[in-house]
Protein backbone atom coordinates (compact mmCIF):
# COMPACT_ATOMS: atom_id res chain seq x y z
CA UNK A 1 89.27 125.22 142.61
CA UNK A 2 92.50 123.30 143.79
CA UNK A 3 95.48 125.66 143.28
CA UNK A 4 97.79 125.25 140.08
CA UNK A 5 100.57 125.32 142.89
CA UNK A 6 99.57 121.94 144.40
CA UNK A 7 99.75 120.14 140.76
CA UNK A 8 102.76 121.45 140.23
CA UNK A 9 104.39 120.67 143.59
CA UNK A 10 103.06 117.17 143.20
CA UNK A 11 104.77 116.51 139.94
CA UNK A 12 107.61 118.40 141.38
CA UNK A 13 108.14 115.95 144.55
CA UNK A 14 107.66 113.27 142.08
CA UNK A 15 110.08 114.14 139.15
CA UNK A 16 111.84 111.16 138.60
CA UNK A 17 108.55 109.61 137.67
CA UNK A 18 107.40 112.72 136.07
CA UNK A 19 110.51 112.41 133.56
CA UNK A 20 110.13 109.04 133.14
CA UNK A 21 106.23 109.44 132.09
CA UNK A 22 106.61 112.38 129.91
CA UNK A 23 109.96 111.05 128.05
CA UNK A 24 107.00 108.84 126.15
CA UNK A 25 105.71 111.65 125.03
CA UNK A 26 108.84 113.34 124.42
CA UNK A 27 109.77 110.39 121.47
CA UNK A 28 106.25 110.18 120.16
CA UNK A 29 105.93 113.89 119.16
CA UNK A 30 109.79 114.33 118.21
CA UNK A 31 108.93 111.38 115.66
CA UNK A 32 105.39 113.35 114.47
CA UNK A 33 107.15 116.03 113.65
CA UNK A 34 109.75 114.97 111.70
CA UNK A 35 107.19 113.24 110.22
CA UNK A 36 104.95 115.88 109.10
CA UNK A 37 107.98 118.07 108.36
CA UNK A 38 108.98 115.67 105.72
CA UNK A 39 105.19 115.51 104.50
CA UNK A 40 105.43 119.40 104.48
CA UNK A 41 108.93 119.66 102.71
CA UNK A 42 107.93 117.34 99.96
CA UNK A 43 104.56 119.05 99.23
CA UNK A 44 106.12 122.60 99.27
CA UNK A 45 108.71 120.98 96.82
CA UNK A 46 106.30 120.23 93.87
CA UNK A 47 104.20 123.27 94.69
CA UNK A 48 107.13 124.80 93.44
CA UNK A 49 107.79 122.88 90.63
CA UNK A 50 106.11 124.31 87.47
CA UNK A 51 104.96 126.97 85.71
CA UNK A 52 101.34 127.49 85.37
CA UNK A 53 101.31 129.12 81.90
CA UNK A 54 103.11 125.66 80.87
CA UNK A 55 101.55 122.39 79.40
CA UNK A 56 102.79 118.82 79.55
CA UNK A 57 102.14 115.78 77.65
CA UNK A 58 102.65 112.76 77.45
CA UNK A 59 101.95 109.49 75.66
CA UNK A 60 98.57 108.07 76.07
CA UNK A 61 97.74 106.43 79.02
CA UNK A 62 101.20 107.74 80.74
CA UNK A 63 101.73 109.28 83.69
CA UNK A 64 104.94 109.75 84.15
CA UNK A 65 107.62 110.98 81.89
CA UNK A 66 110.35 107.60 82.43
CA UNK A 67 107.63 105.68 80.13
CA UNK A 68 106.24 108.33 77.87
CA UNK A 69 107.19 108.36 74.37
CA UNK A 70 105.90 110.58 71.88
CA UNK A 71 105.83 110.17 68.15
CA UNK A 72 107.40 112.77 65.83
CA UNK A 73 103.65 113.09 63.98
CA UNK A 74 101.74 114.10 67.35
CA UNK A 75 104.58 116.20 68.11
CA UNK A 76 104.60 118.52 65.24
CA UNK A 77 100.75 118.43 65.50
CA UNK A 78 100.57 119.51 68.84
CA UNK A 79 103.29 122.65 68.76
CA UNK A 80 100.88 123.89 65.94
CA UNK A 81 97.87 123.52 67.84
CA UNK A 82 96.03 127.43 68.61
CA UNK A 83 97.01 128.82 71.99
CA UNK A 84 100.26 128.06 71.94
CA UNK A 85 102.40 131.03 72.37
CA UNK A 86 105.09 131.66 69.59
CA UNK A 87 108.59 134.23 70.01
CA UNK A 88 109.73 136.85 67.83
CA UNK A 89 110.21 134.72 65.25
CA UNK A 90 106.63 133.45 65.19
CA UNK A 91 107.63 130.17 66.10
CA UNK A 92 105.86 128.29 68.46
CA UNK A 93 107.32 128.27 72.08
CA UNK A 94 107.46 124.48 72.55
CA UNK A 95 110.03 122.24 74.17
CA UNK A 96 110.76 118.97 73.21
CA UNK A 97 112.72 116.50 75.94
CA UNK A 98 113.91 113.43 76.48
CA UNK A 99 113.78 112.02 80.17
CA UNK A 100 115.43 109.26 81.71
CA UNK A 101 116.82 108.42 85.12
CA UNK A 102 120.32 106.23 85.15
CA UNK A 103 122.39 104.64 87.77
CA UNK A 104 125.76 106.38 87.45
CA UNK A 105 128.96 105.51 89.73
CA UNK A 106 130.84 108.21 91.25
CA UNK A 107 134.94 107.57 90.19
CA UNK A 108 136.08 108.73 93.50
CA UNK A 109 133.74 107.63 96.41
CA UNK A 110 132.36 104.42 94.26
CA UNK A 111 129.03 104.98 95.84
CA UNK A 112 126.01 104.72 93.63
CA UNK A 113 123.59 107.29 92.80
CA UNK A 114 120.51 107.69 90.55
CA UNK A 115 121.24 110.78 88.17
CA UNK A 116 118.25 112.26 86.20
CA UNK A 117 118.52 113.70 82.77
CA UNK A 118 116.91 115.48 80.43
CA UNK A 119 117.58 116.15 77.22
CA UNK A 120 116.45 119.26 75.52
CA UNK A 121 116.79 121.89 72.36
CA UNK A 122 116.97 125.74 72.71
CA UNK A 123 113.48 126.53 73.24
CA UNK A 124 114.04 124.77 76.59
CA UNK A 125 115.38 128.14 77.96
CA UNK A 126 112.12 130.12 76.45
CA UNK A 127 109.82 127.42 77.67
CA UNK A 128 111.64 126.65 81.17
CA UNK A 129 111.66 130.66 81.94
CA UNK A 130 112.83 129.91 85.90
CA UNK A 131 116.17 128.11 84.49
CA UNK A 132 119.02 130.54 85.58
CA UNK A 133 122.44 129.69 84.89
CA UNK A 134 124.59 130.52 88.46
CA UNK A 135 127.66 128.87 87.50
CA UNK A 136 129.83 128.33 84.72
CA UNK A 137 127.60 128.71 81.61
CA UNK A 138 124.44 126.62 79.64
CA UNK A 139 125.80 123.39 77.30
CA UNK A 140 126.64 123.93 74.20
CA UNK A 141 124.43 121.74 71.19
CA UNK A 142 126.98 119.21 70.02
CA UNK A 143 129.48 119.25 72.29
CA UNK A 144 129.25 116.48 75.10
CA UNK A 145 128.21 118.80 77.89
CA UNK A 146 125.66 119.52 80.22
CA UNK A 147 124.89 121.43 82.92
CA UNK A 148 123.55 120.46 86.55
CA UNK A 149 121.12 121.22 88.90
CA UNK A 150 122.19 122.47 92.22
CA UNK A 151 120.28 119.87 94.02
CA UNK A 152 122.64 117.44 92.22
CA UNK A 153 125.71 119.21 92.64
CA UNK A 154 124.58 119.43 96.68
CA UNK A 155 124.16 115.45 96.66
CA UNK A 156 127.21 114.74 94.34
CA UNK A 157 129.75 117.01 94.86
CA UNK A 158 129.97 117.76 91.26
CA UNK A 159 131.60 121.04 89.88
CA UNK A 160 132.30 122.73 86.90
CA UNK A 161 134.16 121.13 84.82
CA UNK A 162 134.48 117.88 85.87
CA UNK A 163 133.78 114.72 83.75
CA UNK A 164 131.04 112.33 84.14
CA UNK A 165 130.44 109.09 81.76
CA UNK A 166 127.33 109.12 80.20
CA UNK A 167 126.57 106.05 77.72
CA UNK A 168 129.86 105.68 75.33
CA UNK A 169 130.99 109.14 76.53
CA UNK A 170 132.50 111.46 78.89
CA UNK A 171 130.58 114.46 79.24
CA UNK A 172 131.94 117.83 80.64
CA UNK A 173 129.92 119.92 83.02
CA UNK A 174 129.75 123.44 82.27
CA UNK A 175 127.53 124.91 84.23
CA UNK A 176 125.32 124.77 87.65
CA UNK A 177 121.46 126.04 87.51
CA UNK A 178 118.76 126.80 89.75
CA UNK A 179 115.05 126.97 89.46
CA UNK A 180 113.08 128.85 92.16
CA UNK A 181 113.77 125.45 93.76
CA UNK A 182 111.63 123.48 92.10
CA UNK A 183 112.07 119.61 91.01
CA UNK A 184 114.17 121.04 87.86
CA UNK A 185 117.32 121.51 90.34
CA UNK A 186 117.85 117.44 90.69
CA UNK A 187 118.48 116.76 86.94
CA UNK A 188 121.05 117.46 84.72
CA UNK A 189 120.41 118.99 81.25
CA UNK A 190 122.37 118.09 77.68
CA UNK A 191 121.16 118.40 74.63
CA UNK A 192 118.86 116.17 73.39
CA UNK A 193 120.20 115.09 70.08
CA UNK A 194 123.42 114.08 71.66
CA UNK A 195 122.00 112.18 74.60
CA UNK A 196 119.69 109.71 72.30
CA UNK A 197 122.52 109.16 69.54
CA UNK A 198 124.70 108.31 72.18
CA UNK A 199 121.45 105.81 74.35
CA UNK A 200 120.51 104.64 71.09
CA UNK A 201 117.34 106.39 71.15
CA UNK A 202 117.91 108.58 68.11
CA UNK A 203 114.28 110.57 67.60
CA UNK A 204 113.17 109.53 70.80
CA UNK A 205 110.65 112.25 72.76
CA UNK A 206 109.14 111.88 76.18
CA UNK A 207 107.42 114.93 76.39
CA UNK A 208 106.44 118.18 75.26
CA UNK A 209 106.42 121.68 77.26
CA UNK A 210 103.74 123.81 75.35
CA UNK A 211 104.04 127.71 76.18
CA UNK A 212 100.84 129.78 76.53
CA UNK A 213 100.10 132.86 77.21
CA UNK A 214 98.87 132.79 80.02
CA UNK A 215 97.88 130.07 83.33
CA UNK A 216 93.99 130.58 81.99
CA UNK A 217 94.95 129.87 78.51
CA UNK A 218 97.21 127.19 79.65
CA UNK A 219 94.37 125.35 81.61
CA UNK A 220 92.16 125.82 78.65
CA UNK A 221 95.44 124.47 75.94
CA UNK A 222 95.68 121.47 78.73
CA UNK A 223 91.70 121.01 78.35
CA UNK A 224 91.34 121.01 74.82
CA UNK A 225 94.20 118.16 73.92
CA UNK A 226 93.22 116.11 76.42
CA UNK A 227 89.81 115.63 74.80
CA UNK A 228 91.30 116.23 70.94
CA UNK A 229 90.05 113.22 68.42
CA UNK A 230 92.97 113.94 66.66
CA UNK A 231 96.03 113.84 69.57
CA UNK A 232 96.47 110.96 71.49
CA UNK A 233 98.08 112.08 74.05
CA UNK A 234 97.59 112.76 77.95
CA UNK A 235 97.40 116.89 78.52
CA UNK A 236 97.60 119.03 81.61
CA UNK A 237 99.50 121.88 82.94
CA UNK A 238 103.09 121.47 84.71
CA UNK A 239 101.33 122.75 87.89
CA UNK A 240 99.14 119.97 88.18
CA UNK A 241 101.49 117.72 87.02
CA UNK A 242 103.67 117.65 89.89
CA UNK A 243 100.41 118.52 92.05
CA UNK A 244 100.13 114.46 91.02
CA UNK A 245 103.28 113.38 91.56
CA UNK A 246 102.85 114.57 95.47
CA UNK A 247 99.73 112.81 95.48
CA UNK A 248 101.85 110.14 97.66
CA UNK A 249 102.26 112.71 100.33
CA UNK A 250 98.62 112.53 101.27
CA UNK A 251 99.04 108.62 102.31
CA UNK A 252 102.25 109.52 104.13
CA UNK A 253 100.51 111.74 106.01
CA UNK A 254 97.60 109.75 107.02
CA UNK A 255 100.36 106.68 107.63
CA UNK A 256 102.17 109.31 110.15
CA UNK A 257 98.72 110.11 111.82
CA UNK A 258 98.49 106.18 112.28
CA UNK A 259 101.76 105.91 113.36
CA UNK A 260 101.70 108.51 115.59
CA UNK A 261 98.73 107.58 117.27
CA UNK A 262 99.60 104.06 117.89
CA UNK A 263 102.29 105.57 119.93
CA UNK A 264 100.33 107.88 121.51
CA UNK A 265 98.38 104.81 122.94
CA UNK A 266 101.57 103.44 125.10
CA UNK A 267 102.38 107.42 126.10
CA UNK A 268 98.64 107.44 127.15
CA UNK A 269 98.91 104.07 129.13
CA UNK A 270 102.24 105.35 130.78
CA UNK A 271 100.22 108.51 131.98
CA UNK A 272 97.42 106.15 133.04
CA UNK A 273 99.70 104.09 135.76
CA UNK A 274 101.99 106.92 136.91
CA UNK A 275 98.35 109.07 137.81
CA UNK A 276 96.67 105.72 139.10
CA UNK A 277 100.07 105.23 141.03
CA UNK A 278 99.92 109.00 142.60
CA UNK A 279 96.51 107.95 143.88
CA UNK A 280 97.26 105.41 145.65
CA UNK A 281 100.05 107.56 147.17
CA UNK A 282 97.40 110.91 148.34
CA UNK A 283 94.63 108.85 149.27
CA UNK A 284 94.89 110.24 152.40
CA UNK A 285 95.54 114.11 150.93
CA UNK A 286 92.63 113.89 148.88
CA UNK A 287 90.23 112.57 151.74
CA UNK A 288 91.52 116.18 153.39
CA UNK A 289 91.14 118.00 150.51
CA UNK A 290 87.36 116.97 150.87
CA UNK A 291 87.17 117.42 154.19
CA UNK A 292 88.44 120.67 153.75
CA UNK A 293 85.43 121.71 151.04
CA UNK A 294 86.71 120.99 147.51
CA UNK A 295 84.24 119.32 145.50
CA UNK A 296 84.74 115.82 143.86
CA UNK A 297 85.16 117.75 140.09
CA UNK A 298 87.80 120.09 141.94
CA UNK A 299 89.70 116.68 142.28
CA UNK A 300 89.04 115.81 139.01
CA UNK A 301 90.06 118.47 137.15
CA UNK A 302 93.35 118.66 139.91
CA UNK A 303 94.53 115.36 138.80
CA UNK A 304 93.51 116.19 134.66
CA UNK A 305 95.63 119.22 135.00
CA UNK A 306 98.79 117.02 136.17
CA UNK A 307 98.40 114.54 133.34
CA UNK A 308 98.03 117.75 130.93
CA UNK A 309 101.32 119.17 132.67
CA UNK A 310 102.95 115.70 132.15
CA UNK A 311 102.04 116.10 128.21
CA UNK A 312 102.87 119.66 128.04
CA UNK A 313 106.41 119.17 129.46
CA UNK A 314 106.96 115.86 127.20
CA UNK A 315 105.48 117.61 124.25
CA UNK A 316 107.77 120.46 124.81
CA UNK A 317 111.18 118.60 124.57
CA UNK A 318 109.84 116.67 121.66
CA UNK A 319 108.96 119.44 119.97
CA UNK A 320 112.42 120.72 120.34
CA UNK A 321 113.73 117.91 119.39
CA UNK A 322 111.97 117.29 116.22
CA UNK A 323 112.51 121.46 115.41
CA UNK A 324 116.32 120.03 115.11
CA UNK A 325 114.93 118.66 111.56
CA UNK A 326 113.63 122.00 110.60
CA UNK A 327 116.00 122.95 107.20
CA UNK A 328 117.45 120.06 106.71
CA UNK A 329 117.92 118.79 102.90
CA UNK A 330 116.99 115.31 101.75
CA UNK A 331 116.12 113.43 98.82
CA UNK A 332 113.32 111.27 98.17
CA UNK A 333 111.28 109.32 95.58
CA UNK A 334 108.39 111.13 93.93
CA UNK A 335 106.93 108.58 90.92
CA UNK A 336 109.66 107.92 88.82
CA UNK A 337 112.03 110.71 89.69
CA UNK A 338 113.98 111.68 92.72
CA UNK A 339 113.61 115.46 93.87
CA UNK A 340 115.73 117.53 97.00
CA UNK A 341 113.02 118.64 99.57
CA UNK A 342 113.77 120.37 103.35
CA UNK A 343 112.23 119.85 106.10
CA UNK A 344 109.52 122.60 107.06
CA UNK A 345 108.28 122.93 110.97
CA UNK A 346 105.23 125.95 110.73
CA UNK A 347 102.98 126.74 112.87
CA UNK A 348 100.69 124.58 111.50
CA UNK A 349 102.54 121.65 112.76
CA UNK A 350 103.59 122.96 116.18
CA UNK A 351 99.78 123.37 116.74
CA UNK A 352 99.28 120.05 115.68
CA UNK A 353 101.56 117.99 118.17
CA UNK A 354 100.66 120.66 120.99
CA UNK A 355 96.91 119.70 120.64
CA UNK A 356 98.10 115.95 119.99
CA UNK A 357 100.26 115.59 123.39
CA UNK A 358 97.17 117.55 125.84
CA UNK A 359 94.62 115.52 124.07
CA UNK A 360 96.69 112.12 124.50
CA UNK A 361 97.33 113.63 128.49
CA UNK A 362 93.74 114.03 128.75
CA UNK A 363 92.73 111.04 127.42
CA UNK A 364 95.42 109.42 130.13
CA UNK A 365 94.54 111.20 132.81
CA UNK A 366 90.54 110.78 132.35
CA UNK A 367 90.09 107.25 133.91
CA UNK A 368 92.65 108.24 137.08
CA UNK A 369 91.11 111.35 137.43
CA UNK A 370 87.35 109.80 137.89
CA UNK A 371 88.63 107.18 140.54
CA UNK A 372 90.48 110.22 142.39
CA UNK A 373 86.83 111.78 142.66
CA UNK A 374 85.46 108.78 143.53
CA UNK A 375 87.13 108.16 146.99
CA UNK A 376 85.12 108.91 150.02
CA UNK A 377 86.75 111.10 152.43
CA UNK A 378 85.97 109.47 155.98
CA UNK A 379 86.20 105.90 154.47
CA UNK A 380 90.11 107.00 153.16
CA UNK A 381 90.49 108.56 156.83
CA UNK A 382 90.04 105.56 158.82
């Protein structure tokens, strides 16, 4: 076996070129993972968005809340339904809300921003049990306020107390929430009588949060008013409603695989030439090296190992450079609605552009490699 040393004083002689080569791969795996840490911060987003002892629905044939509207007749029907939980007061633990995303102005920058809200009575706070108030304090029915997420104050700059117009009025915030981080954070909550008198959409439901007991008797709730005669209406628990809202992650991820391996193809041809170029250079070295007893796959696997090193070292910067990403919060379009993700780099990922960059190295280093243990020693000699 040719000594790691020789590899590595080969690419060393040649750095210049060496950079050069693995700077390829350097972009192409910074851009992966950013990629997949995108991919990975959107999923963990809606995983954390719901409760699992919660049920949604929605109008028939809906899938998202922005089109859903309920009538007041399946409504009442379906907070009466058996499994739903009830409080101390026997009544039923159901939330009724009214969602809608507008395009509001911000007065001092001018800049434009979609601003999500949802409109809601009481049983919001019973129903919504990972809504904690960590500013100021909840809206008051009546009153022309409403409190924000923290995902929206982060984007906005919004704090308590300031005004924001809102159909034919001014609303005051009074308060900032949080909700284990889940998709809740990037809206802003009012009460829901207020906000359709004043959008003309007095009665108006999108959706209603059913409370049961537990996540079994949720899925079975979910189950059994999805297939009801009687309710027209689409059912199934908050978990696996935003499980389908990140359903678009899936096809970003294969489109970054894509991506990502289309680049891969002009790192792999880089690798290709500078190898095929470094054998035109040791001809003569690798004639010796036969001379001197080292088998043709010896010189094989010598000139694999310096494509893999070339890969390794560009993989390594990129890597770096793409870790830069790691934590950093963005917004982005789920459905209808607009949630705050961050970027997550695992291990999952690292692993994943470390076997990407040796695999494209290999795969660039093959074809040099065989025509390095093809030359005949006396015939380079003469």
């Amino acid at each position: 076996m040719i000594p790691l040393s020789y590899s590595y004083r080969n690419l060393r002689v040649r750095w210049k070129t060496t950079l050069m080569t693995a700077s390829a791969f350097t972009l192409v795996v910074a851009a992966l993972v950013v990629m997949l840490a995108f991919i990975r911060g959107v999923e963990e987003a809606c995983a954390a968005s719901g409760e699992p002892e919660n049920v949604l629905l929605l109008a028939k044939g809906d899938n998202d809340e922005v089109m859903s509207q309920l009538n007041h007749v399946v409504v009442s029907q379906a907070e009466n339904t058996r499994g739903v939980a009830r409080d101390a007061a026997n009544q039923p633990l159901a939330s009724r809300e009214l969602f809608m995303v507008l395009q509001h102005q911000d007065e001092k920058t001018g800049a434009y921003h979609f601003l999500q809200l949802r409109g809601v009575l009481p049983a919001a706070f019973h129903v919504h049990a990972v809504v904690h108030v960590t500013a100021g304090q909840a809206f008051r029915p009546n009153q022309s306020e409403m409190m924000i997420g923290k995902a929206v104050q982060r984007e906005t700059g919004f704090q308590v107390g300031d005004l924001l117009e809102v159909g034919r009025k001014r609303w005051r915030i009074s308060g900032v929430f949080e909700a284990n981080g889940s998709a809740l954070e990037s809206e802003a909550w009012t009460d829901l009588n207020e906000l359709a008198s004043q959008l003309h959409r007095e009665g108006a439901c999108s959706s209603v949060v059913l409370r049961a007991p537990s996540s079994e008797a949720a899925e079975e709730l979910a189950e059994r008013l999805a297939h009801s005669r009687s309710l027209s209406v689409e059912a199934l628990t908050e978990t696996a409603y935003y499980r389908k809202q990140a359903e678009g992650a899936g096809v970003m991820r294969t489109a970054a695989w894509v991506i990502a391996w289309f680049m891969g193809v002009g790192a792999m041809f880089g690798v290709m030439n500078t190898m095929f170029a470094a054998i035109v250079q040791r001809t003569k070295d690798i004639a010796v090296l036969r001379i001197m007893g080292f088998e043709a796959v010896h010189i094989l696997l010598s000139f694999l190992i310096e494509a893999v090193l070339i890969a390794l070292l560009g993989g390594g910067l990129g890597l770096a450079l793409g870790y830069a990403a790691n934590g950093l919060t963005q917004s982005t379009a789920i459905g209808a609605r607009h949630i705050d993700f961050t970027f997550r780099i695992d291990a999952g990922i690292v692993c994943f552009a470390g076997v990407f960059a040796v695999v494209m190295g290999v795969l660039g280093g093959g074809l040099p490699a065989l025509s390095a243990m093809r030359i005949k020693p006396l015939e380079a000699l003469r």
